[in-house]
Protein backbone atom coordinates (compact mmCIF):
# COMPACT_ATOMS: atom_id res chain seq x y z
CA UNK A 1 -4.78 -22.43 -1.48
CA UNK A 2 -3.59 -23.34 -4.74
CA UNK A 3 -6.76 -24.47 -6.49
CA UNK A 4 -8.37 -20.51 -5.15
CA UNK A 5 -6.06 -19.07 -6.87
CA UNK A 6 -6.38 -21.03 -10.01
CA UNK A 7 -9.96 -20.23 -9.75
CA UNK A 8 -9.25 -16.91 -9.31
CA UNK A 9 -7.02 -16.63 -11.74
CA UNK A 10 -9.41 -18.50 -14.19
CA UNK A 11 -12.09 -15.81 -13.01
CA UNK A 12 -9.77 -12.95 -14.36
CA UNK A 13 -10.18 -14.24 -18.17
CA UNK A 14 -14.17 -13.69 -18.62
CA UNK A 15 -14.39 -10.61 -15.84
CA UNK A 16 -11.41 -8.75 -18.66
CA UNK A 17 -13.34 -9.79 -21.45
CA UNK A 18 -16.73 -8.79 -19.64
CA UNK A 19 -15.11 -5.29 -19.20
CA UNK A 20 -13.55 -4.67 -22.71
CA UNK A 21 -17.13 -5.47 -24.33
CA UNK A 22 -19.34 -3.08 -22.17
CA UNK A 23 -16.99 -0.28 -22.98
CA UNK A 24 -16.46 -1.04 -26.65
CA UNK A 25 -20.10 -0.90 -26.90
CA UNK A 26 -20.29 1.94 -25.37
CA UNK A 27 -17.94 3.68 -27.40
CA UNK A 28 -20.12 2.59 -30.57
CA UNK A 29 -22.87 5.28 -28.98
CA UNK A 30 -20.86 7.81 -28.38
CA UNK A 31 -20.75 10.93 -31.01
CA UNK A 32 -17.67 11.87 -32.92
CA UNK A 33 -14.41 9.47 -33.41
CA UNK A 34 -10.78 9.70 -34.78
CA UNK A 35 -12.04 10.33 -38.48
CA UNK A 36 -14.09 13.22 -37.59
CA UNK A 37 -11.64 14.61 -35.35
CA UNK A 38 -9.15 14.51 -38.29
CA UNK A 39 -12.16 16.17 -41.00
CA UNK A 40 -12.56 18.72 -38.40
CA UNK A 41 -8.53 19.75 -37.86
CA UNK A 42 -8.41 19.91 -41.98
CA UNK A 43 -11.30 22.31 -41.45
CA UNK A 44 -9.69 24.37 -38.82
CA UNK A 45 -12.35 23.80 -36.43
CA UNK A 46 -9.97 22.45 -33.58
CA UNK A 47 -11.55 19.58 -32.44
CA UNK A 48 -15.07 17.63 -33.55
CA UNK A 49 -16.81 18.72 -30.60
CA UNK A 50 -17.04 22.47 -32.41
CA UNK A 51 -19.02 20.78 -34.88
CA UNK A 52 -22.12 19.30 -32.68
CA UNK A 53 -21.91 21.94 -30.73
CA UNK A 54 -23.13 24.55 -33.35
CA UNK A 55 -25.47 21.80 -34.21
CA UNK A 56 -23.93 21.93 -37.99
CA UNK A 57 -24.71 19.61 -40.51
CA UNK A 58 -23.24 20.71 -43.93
CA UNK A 59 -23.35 17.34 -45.52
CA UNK A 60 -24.90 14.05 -45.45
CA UNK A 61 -22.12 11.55 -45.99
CA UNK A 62 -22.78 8.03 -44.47
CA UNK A 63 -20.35 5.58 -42.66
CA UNK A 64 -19.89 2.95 -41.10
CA UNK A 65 -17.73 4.10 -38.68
CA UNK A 66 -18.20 3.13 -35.15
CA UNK A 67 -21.00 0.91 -36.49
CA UNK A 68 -23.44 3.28 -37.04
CA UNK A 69 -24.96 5.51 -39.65
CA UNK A 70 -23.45 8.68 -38.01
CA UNK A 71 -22.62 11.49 -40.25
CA UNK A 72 -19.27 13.11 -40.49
CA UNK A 73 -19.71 16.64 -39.62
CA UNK A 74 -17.81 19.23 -41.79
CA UNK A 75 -16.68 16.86 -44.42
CA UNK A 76 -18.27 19.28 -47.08
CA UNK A 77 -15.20 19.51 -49.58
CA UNK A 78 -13.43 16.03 -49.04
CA UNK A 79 -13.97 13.43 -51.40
CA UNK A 80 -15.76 10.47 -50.86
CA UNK A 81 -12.89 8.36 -51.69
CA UNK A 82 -10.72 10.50 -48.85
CA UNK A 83 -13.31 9.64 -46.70
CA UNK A 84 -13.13 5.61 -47.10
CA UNK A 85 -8.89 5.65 -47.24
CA UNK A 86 -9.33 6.79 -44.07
CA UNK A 87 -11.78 4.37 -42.76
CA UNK A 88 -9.94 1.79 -44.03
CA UNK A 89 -6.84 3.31 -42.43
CA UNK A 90 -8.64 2.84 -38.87
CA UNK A 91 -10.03 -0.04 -39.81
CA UNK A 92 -13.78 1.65 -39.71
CA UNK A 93 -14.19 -0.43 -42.77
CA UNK A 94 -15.16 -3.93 -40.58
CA UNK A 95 -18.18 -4.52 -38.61
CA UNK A 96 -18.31 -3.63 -34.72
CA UNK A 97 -18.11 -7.33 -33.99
CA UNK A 98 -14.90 -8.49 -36.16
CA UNK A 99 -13.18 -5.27 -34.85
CA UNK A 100 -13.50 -6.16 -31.57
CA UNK A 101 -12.85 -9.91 -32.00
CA UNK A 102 -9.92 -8.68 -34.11
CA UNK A 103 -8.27 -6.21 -30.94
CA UNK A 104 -8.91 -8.91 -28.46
CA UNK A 105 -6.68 -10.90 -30.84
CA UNK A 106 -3.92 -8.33 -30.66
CA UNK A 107 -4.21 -7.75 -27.01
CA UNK A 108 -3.63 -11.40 -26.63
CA UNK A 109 -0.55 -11.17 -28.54
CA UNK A 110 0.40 -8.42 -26.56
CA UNK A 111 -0.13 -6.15 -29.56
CA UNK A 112 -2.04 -2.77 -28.62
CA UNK A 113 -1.45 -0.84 -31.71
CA UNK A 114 0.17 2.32 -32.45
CA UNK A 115 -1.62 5.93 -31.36
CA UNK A 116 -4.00 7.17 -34.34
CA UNK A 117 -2.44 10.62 -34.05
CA UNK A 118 1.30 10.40 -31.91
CA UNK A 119 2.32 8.02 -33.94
CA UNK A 120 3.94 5.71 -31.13
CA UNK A 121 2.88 2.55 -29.77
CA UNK A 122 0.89 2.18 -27.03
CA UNK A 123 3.24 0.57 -24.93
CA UNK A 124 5.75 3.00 -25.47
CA UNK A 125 3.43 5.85 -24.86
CA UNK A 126 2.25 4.36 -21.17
CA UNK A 127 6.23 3.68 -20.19
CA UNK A 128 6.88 6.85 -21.36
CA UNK A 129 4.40 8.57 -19.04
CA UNK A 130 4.83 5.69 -16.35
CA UNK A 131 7.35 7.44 -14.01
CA UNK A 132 5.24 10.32 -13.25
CA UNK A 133 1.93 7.90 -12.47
CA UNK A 134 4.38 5.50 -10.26
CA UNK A 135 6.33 8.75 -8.30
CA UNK A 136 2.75 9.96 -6.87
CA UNK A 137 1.31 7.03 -6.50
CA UNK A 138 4.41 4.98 -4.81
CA UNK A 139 5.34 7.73 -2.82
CA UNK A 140 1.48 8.75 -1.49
CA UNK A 141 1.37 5.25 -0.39
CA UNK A 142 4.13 5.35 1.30
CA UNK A 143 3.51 8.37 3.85
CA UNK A 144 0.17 7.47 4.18
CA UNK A 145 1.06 4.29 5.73
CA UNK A 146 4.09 6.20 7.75
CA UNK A 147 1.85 8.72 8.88
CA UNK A 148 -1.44 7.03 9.48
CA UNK A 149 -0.47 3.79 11.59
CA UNK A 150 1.65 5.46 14.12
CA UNK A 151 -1.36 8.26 14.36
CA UNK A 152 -4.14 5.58 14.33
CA UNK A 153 -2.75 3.69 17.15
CA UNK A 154 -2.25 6.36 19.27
CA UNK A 155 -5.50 7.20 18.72
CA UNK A 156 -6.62 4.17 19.61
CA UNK A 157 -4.61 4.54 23.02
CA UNK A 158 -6.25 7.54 23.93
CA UNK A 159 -9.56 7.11 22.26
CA UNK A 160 -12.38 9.57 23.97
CA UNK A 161 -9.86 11.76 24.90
CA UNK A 162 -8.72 15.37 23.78
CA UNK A 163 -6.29 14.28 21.34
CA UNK A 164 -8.54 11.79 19.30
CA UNK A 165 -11.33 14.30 19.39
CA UNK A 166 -9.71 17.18 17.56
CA UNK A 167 -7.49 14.57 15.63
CA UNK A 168 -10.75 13.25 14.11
CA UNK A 169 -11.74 16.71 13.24
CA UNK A 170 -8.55 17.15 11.59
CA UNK A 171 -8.61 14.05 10.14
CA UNK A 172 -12.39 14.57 8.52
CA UNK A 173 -11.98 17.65 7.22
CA UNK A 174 -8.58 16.32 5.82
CA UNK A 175 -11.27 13.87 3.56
CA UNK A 176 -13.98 16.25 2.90
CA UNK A 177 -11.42 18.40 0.88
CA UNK A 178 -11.18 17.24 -2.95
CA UNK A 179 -7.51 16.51 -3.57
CA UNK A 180 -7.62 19.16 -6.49
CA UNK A 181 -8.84 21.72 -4.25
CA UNK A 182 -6.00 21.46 -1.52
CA UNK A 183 -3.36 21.13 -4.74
CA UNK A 184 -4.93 24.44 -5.83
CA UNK A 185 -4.14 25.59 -2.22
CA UNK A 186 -0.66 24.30 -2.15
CA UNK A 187 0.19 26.18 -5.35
CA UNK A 188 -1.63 29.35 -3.88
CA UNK A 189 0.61 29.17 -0.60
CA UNK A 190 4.23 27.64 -1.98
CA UNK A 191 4.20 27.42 -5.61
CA UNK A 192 3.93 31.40 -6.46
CA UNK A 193 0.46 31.65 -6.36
CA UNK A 194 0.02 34.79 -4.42
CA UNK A 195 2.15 33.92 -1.60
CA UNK A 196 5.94 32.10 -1.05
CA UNK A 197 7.59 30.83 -4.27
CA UNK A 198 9.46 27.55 -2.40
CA UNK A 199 8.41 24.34 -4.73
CA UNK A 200 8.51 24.59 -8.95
CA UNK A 201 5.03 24.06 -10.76
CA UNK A 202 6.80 22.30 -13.38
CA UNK A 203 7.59 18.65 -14.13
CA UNK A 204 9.74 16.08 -11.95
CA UNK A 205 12.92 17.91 -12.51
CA UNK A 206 14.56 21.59 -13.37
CA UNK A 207 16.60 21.93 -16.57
CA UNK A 208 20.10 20.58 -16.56
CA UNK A 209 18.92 17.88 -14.24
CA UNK A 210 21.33 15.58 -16.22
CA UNK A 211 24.44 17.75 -15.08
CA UNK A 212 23.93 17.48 -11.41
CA UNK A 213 25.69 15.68 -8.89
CA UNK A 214 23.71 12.45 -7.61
CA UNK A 215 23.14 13.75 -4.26
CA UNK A 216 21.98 17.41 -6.50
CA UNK A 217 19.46 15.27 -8.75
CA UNK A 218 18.21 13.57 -5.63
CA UNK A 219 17.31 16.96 -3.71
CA UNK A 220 15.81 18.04 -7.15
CA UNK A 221 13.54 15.00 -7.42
CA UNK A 222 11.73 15.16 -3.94
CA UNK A 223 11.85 19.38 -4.29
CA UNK A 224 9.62 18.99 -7.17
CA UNK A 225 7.46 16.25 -6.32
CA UNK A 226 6.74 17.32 -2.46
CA UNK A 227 3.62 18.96 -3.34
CA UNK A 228 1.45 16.85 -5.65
CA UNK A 229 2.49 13.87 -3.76
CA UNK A 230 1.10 15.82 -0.89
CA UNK A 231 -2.42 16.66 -2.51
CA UNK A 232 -2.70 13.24 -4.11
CA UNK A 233 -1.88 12.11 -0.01
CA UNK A 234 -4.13 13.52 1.82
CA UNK A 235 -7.62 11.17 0.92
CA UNK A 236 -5.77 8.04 1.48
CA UNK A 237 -4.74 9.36 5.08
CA UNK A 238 -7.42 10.14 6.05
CA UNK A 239 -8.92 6.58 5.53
CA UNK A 240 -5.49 4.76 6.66
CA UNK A 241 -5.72 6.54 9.73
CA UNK A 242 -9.57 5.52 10.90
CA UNK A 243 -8.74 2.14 9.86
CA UNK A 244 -5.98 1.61 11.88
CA UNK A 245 -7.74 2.89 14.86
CA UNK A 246 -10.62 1.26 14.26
CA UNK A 247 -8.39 -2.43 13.97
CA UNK A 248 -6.69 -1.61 17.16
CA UNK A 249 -9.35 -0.98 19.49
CA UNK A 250 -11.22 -4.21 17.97
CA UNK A 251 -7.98 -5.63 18.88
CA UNK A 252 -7.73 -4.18 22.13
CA UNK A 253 -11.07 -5.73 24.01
CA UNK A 254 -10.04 -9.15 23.05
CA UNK A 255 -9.66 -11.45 25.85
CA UNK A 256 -5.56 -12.36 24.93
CA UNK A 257 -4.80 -8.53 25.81
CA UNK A 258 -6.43 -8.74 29.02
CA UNK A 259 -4.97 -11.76 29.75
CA UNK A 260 -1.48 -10.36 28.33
CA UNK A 261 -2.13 -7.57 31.01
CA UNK A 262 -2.55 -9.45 33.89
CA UNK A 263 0.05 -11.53 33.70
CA UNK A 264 2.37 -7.73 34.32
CA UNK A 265 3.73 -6.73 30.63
CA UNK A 266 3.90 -3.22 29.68
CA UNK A 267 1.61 -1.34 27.91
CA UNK A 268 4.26 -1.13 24.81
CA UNK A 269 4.51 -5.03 24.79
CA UNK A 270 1.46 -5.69 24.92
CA UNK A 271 0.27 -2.92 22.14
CA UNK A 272 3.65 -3.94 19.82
CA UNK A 273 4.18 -7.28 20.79
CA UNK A 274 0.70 -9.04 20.75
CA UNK A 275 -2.02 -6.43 19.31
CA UNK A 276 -0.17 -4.56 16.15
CA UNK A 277 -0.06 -8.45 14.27
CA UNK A 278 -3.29 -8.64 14.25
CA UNK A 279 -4.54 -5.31 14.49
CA UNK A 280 -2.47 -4.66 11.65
CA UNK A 281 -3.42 -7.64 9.20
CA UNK A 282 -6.23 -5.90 7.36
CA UNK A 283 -3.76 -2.78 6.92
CA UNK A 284 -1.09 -4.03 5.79
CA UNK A 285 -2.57 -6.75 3.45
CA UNK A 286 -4.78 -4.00 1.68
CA UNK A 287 -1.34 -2.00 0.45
CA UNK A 288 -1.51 -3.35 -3.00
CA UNK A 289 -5.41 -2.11 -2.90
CA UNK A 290 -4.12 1.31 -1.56
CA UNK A 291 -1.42 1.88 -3.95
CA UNK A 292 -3.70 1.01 -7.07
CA UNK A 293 -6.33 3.37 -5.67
CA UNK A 294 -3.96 6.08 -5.28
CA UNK A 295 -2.17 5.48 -8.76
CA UNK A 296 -5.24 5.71 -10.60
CA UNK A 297 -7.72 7.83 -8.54
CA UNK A 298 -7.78 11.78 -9.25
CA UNK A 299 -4.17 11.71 -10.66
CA UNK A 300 -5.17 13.62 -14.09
CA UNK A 301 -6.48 16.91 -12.00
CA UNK A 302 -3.29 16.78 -10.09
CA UNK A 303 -1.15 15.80 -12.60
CA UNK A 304 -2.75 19.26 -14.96
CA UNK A 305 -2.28 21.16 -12.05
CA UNK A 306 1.31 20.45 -11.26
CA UNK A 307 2.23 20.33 -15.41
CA UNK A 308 2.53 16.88 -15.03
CA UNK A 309 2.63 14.26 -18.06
CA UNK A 310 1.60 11.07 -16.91
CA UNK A 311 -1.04 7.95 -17.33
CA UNK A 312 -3.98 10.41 -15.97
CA UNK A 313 -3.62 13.45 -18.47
CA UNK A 314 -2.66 10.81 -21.44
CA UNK A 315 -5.76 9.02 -20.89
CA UNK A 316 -7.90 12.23 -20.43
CA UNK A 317 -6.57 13.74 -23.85
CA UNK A 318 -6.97 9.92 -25.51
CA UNK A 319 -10.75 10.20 -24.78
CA UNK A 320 -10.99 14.05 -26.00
CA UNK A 321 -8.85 12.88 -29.26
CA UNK A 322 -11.04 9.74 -29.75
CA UNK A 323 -7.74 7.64 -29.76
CA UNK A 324 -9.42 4.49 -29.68
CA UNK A 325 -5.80 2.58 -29.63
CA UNK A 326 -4.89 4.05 -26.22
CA UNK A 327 -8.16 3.98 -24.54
CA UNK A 328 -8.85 0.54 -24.97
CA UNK A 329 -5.26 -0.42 -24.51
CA UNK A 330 -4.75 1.35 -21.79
CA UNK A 331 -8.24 -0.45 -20.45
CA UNK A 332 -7.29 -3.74 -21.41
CA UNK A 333 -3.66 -3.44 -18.94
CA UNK A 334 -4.82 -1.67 -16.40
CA UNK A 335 -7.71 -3.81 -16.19
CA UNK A 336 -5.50 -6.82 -15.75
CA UNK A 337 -3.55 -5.23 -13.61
CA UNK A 338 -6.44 -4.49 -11.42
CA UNK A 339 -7.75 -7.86 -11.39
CA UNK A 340 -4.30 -9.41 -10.52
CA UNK A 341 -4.13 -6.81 -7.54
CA UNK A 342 -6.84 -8.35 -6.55
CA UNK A 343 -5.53 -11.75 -5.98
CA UNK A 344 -2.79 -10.01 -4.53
CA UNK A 345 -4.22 -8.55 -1.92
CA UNK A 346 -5.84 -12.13 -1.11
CA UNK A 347 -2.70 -13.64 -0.48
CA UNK A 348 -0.75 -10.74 1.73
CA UNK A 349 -3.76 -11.59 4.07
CA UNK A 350 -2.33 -15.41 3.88
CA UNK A 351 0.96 -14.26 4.30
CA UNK A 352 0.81 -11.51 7.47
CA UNK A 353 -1.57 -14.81 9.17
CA UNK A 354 -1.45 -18.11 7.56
CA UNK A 355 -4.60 -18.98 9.89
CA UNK A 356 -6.63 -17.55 6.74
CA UNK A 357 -7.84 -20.44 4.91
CA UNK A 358 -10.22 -18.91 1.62
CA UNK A 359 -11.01 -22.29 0.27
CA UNK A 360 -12.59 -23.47 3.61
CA UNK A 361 -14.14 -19.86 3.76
CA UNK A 362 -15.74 -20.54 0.35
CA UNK A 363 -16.63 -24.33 1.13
């Protein structure tokens, strides 16, 4: 086991770097970037996508900016000289090539730069908008996994009958509707929409949150966060739920139950003694899986919705702003992070049955 996961871990080295060059070459094709942004602010013009929009183009001043010849749009008025401070500033100055070799360096160092335009470090910025990312995603985990394994096995029990027929139903329809739609619906129905006003819109917790009891700043905490955690829940239920079912009744036909069976044990030790083990292995060893999907998946639609500042809004307004220091840093973590989740999820299947062997599997 230990020489898979130094391969593994030996694997996560190129796949990172293989993922940091496609997007950074990406990013090289793709109009507009921090200076222009900035030209276009001095201008008034709000943001740089005003400018190719009207399909402007009030002055020919080359760059080499994002390794190109692009043009910055709207720079009529700004001297030349302006103009090459601030490519300097970004570093715009350097070929594609040495500015990427030149990040990687940093990253390595576990140095991701400071935000062209908050004026914070990148580090600080994502544990700064951390908690909110964690609270849906930890807690959507967690009642999906409550919810859907005592659901799929009784589904599983009765499977063909009433209960799993309109369950299913429920359950489908439950994943054909987008997570932003049924937040839209929450805040329709208990937010103040049009209906009851029971749950705040507003951030994780109501003013004067500091000057509340423990047990008052607790109630506070899961009052605010009941409903996004509920529309960010309901995909992952949905799946949990089909899974589980579908792992007991593989379970089920084995020959062990039927032997377990006739030899006079109840139903429940059978099911919970014998069955959920192994029924349960692919469940609970894909939690780490689960919780990453959930943390990262449709969180900035649900976190605009609810007023919520976390990882998925920052990243959304780091691509609008062109802040190349939190895109690619944020990348570069969460990349790793993903990768290492990974191996993860390899060894909880080791762990819930040590009968797994991967490097026989893979001999």
């Amino acid at each position: 086991m230990g020489a898979y996961i130094l391969r593994r871990l030996l694997l996560v080295i190129p796949t990172l770097i293989g993922i940091m060059i496609i997007n950074f070459s990406l990013v090289q094709f793709v109009p507009g970037g921090p200076i222009e942004q900035i030209i276009a602010e001095m201008r008034g013009e709000g943001d740089v996508f005003g400018g190719f929009a009207g399909g402007s183009n009030d002055v020919d001043l080359n760059s080499e900016a994002l390794g190109s010849d692009s043009e910055y749009i709207g720079a009529r008025g700004l001297p030349k000289d302006f103009i090459e401070e601030l490519e300097k500033e970004f570093g715009f100055d350097k070929p594609p090539v040495q500015r990427f070799l030149d990040m990687m360096w940093n990253y390595i160092q576990l140095d991701f730069g400071e935000s062209y335009f908050r004026k914070i470090g990148v580090i600080d910025l994502v544990l700064e908008k951390l908690p909110v990312s964690i609270t849906l995603g930890l807690w959507s985990t967690l009642i999906a996994y409550i919810v859907s394994i005592p659901l799929g096995i009784r589904k599983a029990v009765k499977d063909g009958t009433a209960f799993d027929t309109w369950t299913s139903g429920a359950i489908i329809v439950a994943y054909a509707i987008p997570g932003f739609l049924f937040a839209i619906l929450l805040v329709v129905l208990f937010a103040g929409g049009s209906y009851w006003r029971i749950f705040p819109l507003r951030g994780l917790t109501s003013d004067g949150w500091e000057d509340m009891t423990l047990i008052g700043q607790i109630l506070d905490y899961f009052w605010h966060i009941t409903l996004p955690v509920l529309a960010s829940t309901i995909s992952a239920f949905a799946t949990l739920t089909l899974l589980t079912k579908n792992s007991f009744l593989d379970e089920i036909k084995k020959h062990y139950v039927m032997t377990a069976r006739a030899k006079g044990l109840s139903e429940n030790r059978v099911l919970y003694g014998h069955v959920f083990r192994n029924a349960m292995l692919i469940v609970i060893a894909g939690f780490p899986a689960v919780f990453i999907g959930v943390f990262f998946g449709g969180s900035l639609i649900i976190e605009t919705i609810f007023s919520l500042d976390g990882l998925g809004r920052l990243g959304f307004e780091a691509a609008v702003a062109r802040d190349y220091p939190v895109i690619f840093g944020t990348l570069f973590v969460f990349g790793l992070i993903g990768l290492v989740v990974g191996i993860l999820s390899d060894l909880m299947y080791v762990f819930v049955d040590p009968r797994i062997d991967f490097e026989r599997r893979e001999g």
